[in-house]
PDB file of N, CA and C in Angstrom:
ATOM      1  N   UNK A   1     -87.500  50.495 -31.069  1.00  0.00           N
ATOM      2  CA  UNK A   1     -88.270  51.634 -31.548  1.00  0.00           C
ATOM      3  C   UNK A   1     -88.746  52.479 -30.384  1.00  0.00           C
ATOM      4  N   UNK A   2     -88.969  51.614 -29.553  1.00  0.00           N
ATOM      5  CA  UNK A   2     -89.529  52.491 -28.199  1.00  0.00           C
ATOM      6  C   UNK A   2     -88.639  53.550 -27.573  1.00  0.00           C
ATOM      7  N   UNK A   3     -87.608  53.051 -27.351  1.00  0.00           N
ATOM      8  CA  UNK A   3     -86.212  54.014 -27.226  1.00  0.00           C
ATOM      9  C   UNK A   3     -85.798  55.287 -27.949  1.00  0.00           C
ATOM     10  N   UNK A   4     -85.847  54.994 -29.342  1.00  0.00           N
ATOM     11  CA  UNK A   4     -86.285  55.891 -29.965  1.00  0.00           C
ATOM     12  C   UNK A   4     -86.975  56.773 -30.133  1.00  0.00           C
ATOM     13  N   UNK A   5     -88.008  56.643 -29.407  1.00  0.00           N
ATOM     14  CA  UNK A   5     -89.062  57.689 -29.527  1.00  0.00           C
ATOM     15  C   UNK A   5     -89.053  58.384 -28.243  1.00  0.00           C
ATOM     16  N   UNK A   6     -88.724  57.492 -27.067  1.00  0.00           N
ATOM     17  CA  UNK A   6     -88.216  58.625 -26.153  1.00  0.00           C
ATOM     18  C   UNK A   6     -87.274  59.260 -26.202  1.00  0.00           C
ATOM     19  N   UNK A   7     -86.361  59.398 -27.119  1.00  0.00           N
ATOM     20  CA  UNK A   7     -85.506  60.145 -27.377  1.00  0.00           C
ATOM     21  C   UNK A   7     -85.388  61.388 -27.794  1.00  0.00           C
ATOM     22  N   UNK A   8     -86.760  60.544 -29.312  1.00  0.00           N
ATOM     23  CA  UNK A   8     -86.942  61.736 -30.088  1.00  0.00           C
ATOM     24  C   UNK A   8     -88.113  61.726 -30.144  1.00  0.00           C
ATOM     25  N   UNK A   9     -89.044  62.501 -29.010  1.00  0.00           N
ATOM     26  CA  UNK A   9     -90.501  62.150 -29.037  1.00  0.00           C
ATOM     27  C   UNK A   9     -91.205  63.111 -29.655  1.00  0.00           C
ATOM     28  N   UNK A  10     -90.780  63.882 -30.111  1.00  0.00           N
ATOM     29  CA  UNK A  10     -91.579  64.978 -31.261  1.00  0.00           C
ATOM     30  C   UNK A  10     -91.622  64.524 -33.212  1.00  0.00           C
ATOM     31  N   UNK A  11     -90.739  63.651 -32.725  1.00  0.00           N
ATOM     32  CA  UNK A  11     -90.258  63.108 -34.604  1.00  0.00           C
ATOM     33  C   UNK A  11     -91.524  62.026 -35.378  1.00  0.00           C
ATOM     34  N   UNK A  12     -91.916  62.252 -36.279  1.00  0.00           N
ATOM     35  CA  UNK A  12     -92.819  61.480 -37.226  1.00  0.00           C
ATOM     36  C   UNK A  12     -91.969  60.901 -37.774  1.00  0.00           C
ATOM     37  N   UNK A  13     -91.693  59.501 -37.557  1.00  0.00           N
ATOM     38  CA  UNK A  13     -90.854  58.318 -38.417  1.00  0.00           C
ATOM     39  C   UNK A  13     -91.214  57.640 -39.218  1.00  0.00           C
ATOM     40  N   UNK A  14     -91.128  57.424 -40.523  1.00  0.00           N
ATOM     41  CA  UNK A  14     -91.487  56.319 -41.353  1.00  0.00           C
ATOM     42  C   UNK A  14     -91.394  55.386 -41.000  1.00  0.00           C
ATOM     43  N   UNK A  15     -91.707  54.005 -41.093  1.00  0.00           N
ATOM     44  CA  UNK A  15     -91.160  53.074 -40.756  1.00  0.00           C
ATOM     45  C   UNK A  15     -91.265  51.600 -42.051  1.00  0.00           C
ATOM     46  N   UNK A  16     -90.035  51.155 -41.595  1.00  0.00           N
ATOM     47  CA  UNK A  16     -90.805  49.534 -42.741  1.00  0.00           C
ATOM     48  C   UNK A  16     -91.420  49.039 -41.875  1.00  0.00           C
ATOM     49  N   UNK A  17     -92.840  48.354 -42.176  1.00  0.00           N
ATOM     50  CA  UNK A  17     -93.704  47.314 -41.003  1.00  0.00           C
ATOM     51  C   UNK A  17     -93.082  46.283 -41.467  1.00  0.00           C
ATOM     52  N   UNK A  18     -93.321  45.744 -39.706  1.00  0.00           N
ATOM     53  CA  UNK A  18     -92.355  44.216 -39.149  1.00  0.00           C
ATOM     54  C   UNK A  18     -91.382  44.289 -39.151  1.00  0.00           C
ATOM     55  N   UNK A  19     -90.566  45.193 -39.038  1.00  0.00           N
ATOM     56  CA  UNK A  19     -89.604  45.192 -38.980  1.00  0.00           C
ATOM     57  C   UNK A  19     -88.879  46.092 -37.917  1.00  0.00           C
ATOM     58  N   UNK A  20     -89.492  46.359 -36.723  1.00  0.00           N
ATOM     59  CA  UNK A  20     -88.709  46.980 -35.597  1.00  0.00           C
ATOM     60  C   UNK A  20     -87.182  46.923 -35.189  1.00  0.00           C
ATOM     61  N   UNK A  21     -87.525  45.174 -35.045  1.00  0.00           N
ATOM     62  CA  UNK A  21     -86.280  44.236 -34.299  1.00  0.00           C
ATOM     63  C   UNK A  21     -84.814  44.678 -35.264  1.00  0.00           C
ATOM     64  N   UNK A  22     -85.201  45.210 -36.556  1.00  0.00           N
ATOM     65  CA  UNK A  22     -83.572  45.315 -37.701  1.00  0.00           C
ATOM     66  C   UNK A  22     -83.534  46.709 -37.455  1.00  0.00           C
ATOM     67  N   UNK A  23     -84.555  47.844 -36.564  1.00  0.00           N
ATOM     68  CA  UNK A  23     -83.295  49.385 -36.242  1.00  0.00           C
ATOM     69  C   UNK A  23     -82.232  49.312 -35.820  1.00  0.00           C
ATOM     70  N   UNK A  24     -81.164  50.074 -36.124  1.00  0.00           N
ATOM     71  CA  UNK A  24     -79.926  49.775 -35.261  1.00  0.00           C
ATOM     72  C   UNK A  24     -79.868  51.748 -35.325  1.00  0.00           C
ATOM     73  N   UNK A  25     -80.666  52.585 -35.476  1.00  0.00           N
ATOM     74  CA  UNK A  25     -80.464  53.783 -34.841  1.00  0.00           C
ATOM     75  C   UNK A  25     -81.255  54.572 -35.669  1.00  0.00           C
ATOM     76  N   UNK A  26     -80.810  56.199 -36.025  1.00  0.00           N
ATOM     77  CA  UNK A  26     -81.260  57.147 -36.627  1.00  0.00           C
ATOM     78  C   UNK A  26     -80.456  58.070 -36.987  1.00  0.00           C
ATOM     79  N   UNK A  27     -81.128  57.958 -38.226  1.00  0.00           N
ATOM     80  CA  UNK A  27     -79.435  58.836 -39.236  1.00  0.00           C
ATOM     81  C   UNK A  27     -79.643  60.427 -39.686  1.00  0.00           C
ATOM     82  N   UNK A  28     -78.783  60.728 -38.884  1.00  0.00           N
ATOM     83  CA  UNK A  28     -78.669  62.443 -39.379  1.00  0.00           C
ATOM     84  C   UNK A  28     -78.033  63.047 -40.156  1.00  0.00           C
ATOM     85  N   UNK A  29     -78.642  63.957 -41.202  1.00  0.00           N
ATOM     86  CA  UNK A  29     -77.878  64.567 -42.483  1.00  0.00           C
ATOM     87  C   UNK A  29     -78.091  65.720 -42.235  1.00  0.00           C
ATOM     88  N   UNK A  30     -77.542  67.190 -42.228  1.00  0.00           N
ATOM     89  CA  UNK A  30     -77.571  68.413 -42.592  1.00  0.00           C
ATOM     90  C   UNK A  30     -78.755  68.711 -43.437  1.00  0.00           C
ATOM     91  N   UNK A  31     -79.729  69.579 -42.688  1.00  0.00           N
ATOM     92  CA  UNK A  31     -80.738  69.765 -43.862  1.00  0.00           C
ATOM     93  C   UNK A  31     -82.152  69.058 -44.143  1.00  0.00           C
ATOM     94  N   UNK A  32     -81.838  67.565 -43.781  1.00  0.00           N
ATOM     95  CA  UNK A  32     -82.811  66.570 -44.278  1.00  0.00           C
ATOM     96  C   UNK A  32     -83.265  66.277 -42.531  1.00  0.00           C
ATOM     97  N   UNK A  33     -84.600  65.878 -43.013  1.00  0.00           N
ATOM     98  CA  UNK A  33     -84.993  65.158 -41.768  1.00  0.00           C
ATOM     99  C   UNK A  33     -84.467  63.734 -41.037  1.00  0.00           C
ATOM    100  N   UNK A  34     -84.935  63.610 -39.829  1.00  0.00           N
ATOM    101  CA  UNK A  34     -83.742  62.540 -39.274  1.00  0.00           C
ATOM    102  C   UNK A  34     -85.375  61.124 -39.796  1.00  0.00           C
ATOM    103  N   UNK A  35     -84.189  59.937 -40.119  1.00  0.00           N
ATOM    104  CA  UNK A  35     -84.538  59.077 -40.583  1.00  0.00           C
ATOM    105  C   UNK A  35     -84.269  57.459 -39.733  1.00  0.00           C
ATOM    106  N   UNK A  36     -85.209  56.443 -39.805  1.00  0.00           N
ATOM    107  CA  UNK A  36     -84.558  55.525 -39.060  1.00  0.00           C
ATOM    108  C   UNK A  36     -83.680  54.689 -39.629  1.00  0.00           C
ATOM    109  N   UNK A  37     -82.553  53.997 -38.955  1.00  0.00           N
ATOM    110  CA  UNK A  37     -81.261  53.182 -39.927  1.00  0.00           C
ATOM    111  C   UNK A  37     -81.887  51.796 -39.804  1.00  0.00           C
ATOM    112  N   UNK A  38     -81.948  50.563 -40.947  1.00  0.00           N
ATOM    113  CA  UNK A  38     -82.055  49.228 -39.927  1.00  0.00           C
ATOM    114  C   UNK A  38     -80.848  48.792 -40.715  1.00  0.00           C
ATOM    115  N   UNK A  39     -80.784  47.847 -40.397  1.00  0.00           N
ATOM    116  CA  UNK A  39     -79.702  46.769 -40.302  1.00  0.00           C
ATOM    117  C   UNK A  39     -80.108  45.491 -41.847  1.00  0.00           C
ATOM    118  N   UNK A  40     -79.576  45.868 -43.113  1.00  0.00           N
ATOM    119  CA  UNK A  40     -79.610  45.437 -43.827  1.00  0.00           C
ATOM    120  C   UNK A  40     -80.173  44.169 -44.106  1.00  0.00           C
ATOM    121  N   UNK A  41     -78.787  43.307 -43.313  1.00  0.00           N
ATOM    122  CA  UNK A  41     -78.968  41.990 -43.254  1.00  0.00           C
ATOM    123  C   UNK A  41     -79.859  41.302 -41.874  1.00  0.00           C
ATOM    124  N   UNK A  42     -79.928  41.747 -40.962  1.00  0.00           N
ATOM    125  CA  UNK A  42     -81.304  41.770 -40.005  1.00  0.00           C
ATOM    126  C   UNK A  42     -82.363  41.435 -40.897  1.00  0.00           C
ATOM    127  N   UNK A  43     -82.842  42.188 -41.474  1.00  0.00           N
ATOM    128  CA  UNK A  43     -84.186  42.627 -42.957  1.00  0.00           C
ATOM    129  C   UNK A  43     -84.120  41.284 -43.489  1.00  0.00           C
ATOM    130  N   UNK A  44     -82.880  40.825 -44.283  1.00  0.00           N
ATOM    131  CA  UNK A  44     -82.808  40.085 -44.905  1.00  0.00           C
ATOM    132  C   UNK A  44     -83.155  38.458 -44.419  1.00  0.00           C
ATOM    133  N   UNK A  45     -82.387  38.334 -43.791  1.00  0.00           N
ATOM    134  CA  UNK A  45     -82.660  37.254 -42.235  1.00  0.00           C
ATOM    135  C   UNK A  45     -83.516  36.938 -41.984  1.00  0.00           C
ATOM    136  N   UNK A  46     -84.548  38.192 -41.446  1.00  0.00           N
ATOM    137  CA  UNK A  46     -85.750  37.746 -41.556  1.00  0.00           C
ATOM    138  C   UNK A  46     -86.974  37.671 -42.627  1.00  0.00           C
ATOM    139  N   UNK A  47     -86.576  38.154 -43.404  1.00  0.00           N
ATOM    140  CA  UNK A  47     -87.457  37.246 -44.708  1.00  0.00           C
ATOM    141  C   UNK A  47     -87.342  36.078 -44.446  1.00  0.00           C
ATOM    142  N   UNK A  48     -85.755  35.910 -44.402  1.00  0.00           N
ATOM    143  CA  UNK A  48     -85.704  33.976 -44.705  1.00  0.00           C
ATOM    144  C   UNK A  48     -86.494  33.485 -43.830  1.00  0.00           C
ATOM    145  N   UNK A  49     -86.373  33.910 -41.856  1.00  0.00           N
ATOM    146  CA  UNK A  49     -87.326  33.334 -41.240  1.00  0.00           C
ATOM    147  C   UNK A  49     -88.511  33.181 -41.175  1.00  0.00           C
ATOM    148  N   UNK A  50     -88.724  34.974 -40.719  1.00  0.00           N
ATOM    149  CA  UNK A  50     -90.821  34.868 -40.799  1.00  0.00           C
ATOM    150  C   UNK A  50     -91.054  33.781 -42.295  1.00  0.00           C
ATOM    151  N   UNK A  51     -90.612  34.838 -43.449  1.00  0.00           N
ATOM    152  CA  UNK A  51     -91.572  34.392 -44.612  1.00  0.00           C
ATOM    153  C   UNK A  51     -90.723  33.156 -45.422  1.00  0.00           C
ATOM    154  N   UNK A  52     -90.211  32.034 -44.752  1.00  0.00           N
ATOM    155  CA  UNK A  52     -89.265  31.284 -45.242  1.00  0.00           C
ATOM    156  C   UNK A  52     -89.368  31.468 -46.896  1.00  0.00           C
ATOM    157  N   UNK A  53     -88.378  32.221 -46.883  1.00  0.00           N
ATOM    158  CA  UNK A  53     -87.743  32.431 -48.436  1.00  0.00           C
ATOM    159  C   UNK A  53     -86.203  32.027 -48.109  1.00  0.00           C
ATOM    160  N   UNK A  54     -85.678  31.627 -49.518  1.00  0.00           N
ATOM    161  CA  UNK A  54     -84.121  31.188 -49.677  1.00  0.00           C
ATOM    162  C   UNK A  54     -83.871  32.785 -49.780  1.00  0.00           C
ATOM    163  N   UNK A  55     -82.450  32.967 -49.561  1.00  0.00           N
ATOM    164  CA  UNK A  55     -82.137  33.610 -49.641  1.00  0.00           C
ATOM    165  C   UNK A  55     -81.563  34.444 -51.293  1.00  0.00           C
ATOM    166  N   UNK A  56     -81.759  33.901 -52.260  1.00  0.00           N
ATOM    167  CA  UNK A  56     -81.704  34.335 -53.647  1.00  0.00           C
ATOM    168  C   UNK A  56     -83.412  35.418 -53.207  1.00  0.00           C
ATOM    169  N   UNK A  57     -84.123  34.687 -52.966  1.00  0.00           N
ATOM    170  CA  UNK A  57     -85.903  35.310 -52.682  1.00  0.00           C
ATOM    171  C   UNK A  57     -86.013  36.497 -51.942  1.00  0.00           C
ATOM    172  N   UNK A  58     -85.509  36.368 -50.514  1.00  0.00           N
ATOM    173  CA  UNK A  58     -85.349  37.509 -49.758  1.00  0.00           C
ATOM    174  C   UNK A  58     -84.462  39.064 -50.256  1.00  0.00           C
ATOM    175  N   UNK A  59     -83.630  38.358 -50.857  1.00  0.00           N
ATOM    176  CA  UNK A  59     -82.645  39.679 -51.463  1.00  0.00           C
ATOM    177  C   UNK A  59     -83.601  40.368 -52.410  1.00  0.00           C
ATOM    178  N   UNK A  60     -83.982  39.414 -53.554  1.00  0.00           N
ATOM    179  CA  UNK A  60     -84.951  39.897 -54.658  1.00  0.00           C
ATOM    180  C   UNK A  60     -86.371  40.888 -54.036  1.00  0.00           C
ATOM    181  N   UNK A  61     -86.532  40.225 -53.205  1.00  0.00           N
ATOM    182  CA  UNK A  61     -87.689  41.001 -52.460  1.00  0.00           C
ATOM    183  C   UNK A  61     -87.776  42.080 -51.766  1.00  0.00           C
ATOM    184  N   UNK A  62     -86.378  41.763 -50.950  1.00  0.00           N
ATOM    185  CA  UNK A  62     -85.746  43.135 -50.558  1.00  0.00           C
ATOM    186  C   UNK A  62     -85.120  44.479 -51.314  1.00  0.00           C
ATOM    187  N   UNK A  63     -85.208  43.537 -52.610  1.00  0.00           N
ATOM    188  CA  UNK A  63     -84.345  45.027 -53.475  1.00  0.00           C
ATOM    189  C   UNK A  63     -85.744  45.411 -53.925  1.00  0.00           C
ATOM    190  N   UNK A  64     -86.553  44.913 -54.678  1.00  0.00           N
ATOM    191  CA  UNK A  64     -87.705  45.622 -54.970  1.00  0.00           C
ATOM    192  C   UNK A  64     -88.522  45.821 -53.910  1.00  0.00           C
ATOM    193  N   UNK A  65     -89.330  45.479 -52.845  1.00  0.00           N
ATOM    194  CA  UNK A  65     -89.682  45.912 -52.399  1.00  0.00           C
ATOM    195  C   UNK A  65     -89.953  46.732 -51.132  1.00  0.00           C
ATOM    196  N   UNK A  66     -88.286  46.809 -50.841  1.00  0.00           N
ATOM    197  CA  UNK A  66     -88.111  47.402 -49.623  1.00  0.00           C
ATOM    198  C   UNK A  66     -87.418  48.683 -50.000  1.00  0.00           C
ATOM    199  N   UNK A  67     -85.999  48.593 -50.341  1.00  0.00           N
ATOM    200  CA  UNK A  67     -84.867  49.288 -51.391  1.00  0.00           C
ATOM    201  C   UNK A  67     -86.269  50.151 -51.833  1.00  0.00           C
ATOM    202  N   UNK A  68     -86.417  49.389 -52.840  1.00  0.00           N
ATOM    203  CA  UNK A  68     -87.248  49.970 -53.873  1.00  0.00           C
ATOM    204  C   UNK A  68     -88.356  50.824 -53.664  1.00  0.00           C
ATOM    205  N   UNK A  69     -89.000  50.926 -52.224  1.00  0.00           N
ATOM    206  CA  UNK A  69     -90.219  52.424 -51.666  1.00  0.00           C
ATOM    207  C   UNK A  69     -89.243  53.092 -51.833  1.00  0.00           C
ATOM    208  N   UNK A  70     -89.605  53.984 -52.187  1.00  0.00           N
ATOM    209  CA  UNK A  70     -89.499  55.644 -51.899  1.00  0.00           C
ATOM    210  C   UNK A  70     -90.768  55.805 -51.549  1.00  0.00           C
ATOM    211  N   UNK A  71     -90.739  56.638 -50.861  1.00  0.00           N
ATOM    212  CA  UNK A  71     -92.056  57.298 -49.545  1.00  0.00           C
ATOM    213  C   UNK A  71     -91.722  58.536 -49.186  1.00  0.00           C
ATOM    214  N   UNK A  72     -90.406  59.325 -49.968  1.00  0.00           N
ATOM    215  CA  UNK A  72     -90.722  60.811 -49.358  1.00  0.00           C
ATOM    216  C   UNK A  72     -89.492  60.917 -48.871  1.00  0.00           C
ATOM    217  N   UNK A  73     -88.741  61.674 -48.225  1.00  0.00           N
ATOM    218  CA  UNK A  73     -88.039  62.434 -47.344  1.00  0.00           C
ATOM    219  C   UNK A  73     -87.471  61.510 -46.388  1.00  0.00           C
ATOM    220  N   UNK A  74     -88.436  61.109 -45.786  1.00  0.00           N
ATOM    221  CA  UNK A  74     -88.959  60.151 -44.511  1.00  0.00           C
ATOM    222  C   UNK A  74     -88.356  58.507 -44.849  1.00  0.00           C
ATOM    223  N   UNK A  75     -88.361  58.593 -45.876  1.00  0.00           N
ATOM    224  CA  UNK A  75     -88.050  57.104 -46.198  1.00  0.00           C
ATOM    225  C   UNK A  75     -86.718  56.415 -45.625  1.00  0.00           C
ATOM    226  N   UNK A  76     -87.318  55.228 -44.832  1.00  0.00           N
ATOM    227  CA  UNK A  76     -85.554  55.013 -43.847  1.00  0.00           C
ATOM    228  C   UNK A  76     -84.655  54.409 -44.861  1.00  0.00           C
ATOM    229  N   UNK A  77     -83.537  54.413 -44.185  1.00  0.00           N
ATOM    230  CA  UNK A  77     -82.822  53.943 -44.822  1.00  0.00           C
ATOM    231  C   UNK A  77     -81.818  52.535 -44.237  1.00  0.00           C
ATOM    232  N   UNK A  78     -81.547  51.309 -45.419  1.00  0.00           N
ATOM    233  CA  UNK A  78     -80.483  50.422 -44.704  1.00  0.00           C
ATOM    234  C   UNK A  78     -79.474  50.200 -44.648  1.00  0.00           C
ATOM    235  N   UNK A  79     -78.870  49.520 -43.667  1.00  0.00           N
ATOM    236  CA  UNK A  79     -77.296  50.228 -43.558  1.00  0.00           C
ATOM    237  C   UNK A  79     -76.596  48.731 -44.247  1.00  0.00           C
ATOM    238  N   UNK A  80     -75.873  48.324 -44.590  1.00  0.00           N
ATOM    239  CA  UNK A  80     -74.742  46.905 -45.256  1.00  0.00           C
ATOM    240  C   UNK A  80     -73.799  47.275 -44.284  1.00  0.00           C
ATOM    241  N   UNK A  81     -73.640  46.585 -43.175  1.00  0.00           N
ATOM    242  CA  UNK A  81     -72.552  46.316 -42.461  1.00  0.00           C
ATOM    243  C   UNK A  81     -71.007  45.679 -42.709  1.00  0.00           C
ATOM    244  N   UNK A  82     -70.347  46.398 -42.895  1.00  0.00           N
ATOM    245  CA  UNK A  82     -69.003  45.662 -43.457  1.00  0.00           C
ATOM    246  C   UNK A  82     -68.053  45.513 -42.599  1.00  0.00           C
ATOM    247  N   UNK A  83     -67.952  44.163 -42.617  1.00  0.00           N
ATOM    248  CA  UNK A  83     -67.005  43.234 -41.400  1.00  0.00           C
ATOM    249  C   UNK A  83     -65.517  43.744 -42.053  1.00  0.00           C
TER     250      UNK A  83
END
């Protein structure tokens, strides 16, 4: 995140709290404000760790309550990495 902001040190970022360590950048669209990317399964991962949840738990939690903010404009977004 720190990197980030020297980058883009004029930008107001949303952010998910606790969750720094899963940015993997910042996503630009035509039009829309720039947003931060994390890393899906990072997110997910660490549910299981910090908040030891199985992973059926973490997903569920992650779809409602991460997925599931909307916060505006601003709201980051996560990326599903496909191997």
């Amino acid at each position: 995140m720190k990197e980030i902001l020297k980058i883009y040190p004029d930008e107001k970022f949303m952010k998910a709290d606790g969750f720094d360590d899963c940015i993997i950048g910042v996503s630009h669209r035509f039009g829309e404000p720039l947003v931060l990317a994390y890393d899906e399964g990072k997110v997910i991962k660490k549910l299981m760790k910090r908040d030891k949840m199985t992973r059926e738990t973490a997903l569920e939690f992650y779809t409602y309550n991460i997925i599931g903010a909307w916060v505006g404009k601003q709201t980051p977004i996560f990326i599903e990495r496909i191997k």
